[in-house]
Protein backbone atom coordinates (compact mmCIF):
# COMPACT_ATOMS: atom_id res chain seq x y z
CA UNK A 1 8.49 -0.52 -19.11
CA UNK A 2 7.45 1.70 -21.93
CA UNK A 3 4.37 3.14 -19.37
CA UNK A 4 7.50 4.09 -16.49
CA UNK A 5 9.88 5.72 -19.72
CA UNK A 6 6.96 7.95 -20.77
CA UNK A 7 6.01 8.53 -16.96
CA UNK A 8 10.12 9.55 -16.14
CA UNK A 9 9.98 11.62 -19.44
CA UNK A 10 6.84 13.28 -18.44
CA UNK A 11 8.18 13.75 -14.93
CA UNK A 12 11.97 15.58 -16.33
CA UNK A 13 9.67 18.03 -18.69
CA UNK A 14 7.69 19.15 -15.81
CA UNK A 15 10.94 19.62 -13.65
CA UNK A 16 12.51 21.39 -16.58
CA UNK A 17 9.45 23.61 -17.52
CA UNK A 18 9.41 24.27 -13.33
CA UNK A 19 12.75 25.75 -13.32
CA UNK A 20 12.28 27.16 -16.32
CA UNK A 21 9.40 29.53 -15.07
CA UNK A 22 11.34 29.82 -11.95
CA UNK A 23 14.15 30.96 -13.82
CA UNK A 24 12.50 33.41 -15.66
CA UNK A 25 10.06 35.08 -12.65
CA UNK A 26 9.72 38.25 -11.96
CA UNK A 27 11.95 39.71 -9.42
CA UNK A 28 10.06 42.09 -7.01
CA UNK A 29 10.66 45.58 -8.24
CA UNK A 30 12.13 47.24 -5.02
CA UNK A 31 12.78 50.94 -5.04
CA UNK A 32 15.59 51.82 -2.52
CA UNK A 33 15.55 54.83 -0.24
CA UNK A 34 19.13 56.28 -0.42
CA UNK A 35 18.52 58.51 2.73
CA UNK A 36 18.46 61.88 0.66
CA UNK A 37 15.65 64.83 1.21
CA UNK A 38 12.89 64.87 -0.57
CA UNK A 39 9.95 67.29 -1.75
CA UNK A 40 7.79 67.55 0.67
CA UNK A 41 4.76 69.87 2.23
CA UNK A 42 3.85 72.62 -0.17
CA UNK A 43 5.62 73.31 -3.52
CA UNK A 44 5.37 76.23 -5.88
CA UNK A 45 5.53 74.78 -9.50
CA UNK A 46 6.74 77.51 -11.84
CA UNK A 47 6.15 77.46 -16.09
CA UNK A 48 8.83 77.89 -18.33
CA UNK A 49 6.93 78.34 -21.88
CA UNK A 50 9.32 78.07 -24.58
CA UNK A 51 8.41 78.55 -27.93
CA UNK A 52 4.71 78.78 -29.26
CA UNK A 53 1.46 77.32 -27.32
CA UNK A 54 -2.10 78.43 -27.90
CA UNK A 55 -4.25 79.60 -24.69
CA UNK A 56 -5.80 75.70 -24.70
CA UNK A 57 -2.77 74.29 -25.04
CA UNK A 58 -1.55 75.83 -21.96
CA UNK A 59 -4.29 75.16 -19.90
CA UNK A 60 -4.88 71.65 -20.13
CA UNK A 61 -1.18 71.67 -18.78
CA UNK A 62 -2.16 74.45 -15.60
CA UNK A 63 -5.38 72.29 -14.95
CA UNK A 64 -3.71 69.03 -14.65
CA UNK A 65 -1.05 70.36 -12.58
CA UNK A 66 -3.73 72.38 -10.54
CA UNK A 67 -5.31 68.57 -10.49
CA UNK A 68 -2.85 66.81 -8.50
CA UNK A 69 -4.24 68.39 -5.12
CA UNK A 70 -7.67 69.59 -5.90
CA UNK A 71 -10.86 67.65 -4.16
CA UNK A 72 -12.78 69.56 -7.09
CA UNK A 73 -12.54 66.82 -9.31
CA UNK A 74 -14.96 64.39 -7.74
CA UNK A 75 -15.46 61.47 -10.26
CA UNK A 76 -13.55 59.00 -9.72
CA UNK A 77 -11.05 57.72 -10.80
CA UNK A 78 -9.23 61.21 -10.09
CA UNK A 79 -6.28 62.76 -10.80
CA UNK A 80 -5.25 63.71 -7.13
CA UNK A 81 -5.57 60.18 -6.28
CA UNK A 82 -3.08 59.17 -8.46
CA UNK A 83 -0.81 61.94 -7.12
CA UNK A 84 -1.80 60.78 -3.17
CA UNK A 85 0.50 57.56 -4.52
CA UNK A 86 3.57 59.93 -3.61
CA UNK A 87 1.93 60.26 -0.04
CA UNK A 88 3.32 57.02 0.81
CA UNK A 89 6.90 57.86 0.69
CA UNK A 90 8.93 58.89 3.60
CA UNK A 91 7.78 62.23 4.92
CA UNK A 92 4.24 62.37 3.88
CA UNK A 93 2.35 64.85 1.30
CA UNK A 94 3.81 66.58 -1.29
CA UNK A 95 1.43 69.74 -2.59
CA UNK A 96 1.55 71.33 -6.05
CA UNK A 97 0.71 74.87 -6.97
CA UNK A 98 1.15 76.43 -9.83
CA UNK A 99 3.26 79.76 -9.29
CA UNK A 100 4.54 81.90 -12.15
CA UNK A 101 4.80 81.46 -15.60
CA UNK A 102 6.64 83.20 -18.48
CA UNK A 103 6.04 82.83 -21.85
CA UNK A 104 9.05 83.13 -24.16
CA UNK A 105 7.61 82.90 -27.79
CA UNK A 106 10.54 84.48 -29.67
CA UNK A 107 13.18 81.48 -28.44
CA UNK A 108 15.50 83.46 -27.38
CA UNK A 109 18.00 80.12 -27.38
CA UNK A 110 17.35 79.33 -30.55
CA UNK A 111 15.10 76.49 -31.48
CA UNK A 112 17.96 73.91 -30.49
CA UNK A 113 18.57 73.23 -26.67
CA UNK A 114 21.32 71.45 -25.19
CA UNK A 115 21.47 70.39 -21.43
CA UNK A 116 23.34 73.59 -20.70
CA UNK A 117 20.34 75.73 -22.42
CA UNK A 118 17.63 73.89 -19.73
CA UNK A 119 19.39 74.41 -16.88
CA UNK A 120 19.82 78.14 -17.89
CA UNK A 121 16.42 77.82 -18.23
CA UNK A 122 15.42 77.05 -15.02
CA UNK A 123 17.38 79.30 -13.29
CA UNK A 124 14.97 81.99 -14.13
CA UNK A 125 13.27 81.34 -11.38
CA UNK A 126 14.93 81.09 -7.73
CA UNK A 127 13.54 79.24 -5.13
CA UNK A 128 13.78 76.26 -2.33
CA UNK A 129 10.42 73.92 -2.53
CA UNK A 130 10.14 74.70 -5.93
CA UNK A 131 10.07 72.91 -9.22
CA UNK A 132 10.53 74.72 -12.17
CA UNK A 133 8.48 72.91 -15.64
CA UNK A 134 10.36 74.18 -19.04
CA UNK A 135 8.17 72.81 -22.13
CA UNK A 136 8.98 73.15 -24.93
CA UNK A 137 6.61 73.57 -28.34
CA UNK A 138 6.85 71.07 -30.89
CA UNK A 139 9.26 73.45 -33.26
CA UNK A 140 11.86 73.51 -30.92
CA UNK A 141 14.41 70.32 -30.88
CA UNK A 142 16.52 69.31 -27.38
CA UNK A 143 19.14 67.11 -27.22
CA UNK A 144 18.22 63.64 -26.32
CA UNK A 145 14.39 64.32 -27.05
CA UNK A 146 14.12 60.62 -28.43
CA UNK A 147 15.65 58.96 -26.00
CA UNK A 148 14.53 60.43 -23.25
CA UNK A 149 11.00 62.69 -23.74
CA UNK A 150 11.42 64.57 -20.91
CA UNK A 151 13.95 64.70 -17.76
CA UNK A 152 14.68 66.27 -14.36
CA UNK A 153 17.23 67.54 -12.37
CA UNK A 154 18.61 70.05 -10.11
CA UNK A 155 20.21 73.30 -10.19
CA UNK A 156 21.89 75.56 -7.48
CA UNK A 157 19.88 78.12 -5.72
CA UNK A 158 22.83 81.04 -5.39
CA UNK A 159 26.05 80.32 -4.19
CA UNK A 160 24.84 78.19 -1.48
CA UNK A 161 24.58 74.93 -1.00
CA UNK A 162 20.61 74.63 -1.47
CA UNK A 163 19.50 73.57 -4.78
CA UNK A 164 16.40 74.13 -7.18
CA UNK A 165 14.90 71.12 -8.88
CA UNK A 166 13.43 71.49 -12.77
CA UNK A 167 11.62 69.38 -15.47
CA UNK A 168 12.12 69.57 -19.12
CA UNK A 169 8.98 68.41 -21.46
CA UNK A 170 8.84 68.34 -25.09
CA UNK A 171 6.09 68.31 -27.50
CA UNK A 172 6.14 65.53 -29.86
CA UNK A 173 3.54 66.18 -32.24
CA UNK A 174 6.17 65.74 -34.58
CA UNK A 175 9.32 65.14 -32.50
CA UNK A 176 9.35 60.93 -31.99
CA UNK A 177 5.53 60.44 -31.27
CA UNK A 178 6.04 56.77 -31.57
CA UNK A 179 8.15 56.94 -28.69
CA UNK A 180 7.00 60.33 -26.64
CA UNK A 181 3.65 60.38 -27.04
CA UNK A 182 2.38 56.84 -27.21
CA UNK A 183 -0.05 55.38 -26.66
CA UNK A 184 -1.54 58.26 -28.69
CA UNK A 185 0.58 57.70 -31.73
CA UNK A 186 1.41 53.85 -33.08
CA UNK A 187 4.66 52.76 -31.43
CA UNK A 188 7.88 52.90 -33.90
CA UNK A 189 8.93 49.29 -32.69
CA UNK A 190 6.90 46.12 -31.02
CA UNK A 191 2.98 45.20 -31.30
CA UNK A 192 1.57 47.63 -33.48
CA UNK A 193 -1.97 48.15 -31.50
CA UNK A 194 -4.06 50.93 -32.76
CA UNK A 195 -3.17 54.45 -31.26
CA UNK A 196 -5.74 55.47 -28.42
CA UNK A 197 -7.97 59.00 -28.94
CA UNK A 198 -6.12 61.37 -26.86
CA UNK A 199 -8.43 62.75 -23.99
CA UNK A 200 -7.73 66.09 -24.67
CA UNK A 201 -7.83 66.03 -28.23
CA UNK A 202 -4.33 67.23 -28.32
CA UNK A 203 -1.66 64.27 -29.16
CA UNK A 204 1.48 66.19 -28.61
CA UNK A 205 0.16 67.54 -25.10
CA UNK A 206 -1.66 64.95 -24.22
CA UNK A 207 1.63 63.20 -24.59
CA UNK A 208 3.49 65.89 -22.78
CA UNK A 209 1.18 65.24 -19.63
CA UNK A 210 2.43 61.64 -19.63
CA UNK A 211 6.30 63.03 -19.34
CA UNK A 212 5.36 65.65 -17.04
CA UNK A 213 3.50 63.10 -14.58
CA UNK A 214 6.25 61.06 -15.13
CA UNK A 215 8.66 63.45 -14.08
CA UNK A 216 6.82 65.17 -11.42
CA UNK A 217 6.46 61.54 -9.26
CA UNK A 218 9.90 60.98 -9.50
CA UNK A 219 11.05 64.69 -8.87
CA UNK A 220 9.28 64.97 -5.60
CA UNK A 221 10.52 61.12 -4.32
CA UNK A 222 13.59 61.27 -6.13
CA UNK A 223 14.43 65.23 -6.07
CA UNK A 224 18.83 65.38 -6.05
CA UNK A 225 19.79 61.66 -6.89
CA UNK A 226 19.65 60.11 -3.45
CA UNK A 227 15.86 59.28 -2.84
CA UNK A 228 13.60 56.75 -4.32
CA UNK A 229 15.17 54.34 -6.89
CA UNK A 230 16.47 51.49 -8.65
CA UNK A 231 20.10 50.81 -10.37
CA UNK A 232 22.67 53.24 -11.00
CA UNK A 233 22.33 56.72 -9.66
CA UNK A 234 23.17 58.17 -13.26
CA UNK A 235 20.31 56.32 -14.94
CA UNK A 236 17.90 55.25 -12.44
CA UNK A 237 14.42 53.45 -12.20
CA UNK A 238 12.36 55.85 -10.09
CA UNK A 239 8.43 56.54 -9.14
CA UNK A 240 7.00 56.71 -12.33
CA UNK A 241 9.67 55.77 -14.68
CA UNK A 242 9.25 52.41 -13.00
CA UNK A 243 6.59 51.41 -14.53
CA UNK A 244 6.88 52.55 -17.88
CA UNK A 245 4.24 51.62 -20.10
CA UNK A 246 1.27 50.94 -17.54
CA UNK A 247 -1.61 53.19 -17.71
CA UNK A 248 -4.53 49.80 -16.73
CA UNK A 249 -4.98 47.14 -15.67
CA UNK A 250 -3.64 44.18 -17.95
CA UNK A 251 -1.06 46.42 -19.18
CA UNK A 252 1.72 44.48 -21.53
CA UNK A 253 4.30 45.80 -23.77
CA UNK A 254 2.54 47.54 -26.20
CA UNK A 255 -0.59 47.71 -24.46
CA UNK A 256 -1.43 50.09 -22.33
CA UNK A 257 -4.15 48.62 -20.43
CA UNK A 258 -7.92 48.44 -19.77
CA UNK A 259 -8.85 52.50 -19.79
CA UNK A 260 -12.17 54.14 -19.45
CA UNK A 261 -13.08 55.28 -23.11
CA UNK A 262 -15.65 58.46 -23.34
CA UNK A 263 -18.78 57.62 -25.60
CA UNK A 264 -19.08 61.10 -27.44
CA UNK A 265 -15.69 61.08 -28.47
CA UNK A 266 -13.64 57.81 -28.43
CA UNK A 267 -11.03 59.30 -26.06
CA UNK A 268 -9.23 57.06 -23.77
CA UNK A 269 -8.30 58.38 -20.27
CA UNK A 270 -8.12 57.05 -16.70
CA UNK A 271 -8.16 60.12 -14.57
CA UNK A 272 -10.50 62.70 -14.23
CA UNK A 273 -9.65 66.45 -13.57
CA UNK A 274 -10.73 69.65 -12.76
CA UNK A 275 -12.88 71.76 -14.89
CA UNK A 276 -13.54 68.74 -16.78
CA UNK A 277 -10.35 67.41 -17.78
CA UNK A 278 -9.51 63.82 -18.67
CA UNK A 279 -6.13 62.72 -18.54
CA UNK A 280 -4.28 59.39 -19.03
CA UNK A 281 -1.92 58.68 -16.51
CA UNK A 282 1.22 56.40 -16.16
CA UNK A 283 1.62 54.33 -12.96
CA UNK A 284 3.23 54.73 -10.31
CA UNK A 285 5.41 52.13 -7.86
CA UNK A 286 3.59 52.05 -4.57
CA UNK A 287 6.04 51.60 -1.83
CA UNK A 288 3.35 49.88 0.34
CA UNK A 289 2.92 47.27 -1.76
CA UNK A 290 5.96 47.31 -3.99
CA UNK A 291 3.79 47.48 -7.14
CA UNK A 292 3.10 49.62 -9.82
CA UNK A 293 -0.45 50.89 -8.74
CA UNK A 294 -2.34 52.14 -11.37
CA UNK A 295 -5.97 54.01 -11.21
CA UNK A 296 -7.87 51.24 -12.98
């Protein structure tokens, strides 16, 4: 009698632990086409500089931009074959080139930006098929910075009905690193893992490529709010934004993942660039698979 109890018990705990982890599964993680355009064929990417950033500063940003579509870079993995991710989406390639650049040094909005200020921003430059990048040095403070790092959006192109699509970076050197520029800096909340080397050497733009990635996937599959993505339109799940957190394989909360490490110098990266870059990049949903597809 006592062998069937402990056999019926054993039997209920392994139903209950079978819903349980049934309960609990992961749901697929679907990104929606809503039917909207997208960015696609060639695409001038203009640079917005505001505030101060030295010469090297500046061009690890042009060179991983200049990255995304270059077959220069020929180790492997590379950053252009993170970008051919966005490939997959309906209508084929997108292809980045950097276009023109200003550099305004003497913040002539102050060294406090508010939504308005960005999209002012952007509209310095006019354009269909264009993106235009405003970053921002680590001095200068935008509204939302912590909760959000970086964002896109869209602006209109005249009086017309076309519209221009932007980015806003930050540096967060010393603007929320915990939050902006992890996994270079030690996370302001969960496992406290030891920050990784940035690649670059540079923790505020090495953090500022992560954002801009971010935002460039889902600005080109996601471009006016009617593309790629998941949830509500005002605060939506898109390419890279997705998968937030995943730069390897193994990736949990808090850790970032199994990433190539470079001897001389401890830096952690899992892309390789041109002129010898490294850069570590986020994933990205892959809408062949319905994963978030990282390099490693």
């Amino acid at each position: 009698m006592a062998t069937i109890y402990h056999l019926a018990t054993l039997m209920l705990f392994c139903f209950i632990q079978l819903s349980f982890s049934e309960l609990v599964q992961e749901q697929p993680l679907v990104l929606k086409y809503h039917n909207g355009p997208l960015l696609k064929g060639k695409i001038t990417v203009n640079l917005i500089w505001y505030g101060k950033f030295t010469p090297i500063q500046r061009s690890i940003i042009v060179d991983f931009i200049n990255s995304l579509n270059s077959d220069k870079a020929t180790m492997v993995p590379s950053t252009s074959s993170w970008w051919k991710i966005t490939k997959k989406y309906k209508g084929g390639s997108s292809t980045l080139a950097v276009g023109k650049q200003i550099l305004l040094e003497n913040y002539p909005l102050g060294k406090f930006l508010k939504n308005p200020h960005l999209r002012a921003l952007a509209s310095k430059f006019n354009g269909v098929d264009t993106i235009n990048v405003i970053l921002t040095s680590k001095d200068v403070a935008v509204e939302g910075f912590c909760m959000r790092c970086g964002t896109h959006g869209s602006t209109r192109v005249g009086r017309g009905p076309v519209r221009g699509t932007y980015i806003w970076v930050g540096n967060s050197e010393t603007q929320c690193p915990g939050q902006c520029a992890w996994p270079f800096h030690q996370p302001i909340y969960g496992p406290q893992t030891p920050p990784l080397v940035a690649p670059n050497g540079d923790v505020g733009v090495d953090g500022m490529i992560i954002n801009l990635a971010t935002h460039l996937g889902n600005t080109v599959t996601n471009p006016f709010n009617n593309g790629y993505f998941q949830g509500p339109a005002n605060a939506p799940l898109e390419a890279v934004s997705a998968c937030t957190g995943m730069f390897g394989s193994g990736s949990y909360p808090g850790y970032p993942g199994k990433v190539l490490v470079e001897k001389s110098t401890g830096a952690s990266y899992n892309a390789n660039g041109i002129n010898g870059r490294k850069y570590l990049l986020p994933a990205m949903w892959d809408p062949q698979t319905s994963t978030c597809k990282t390099l490693m």
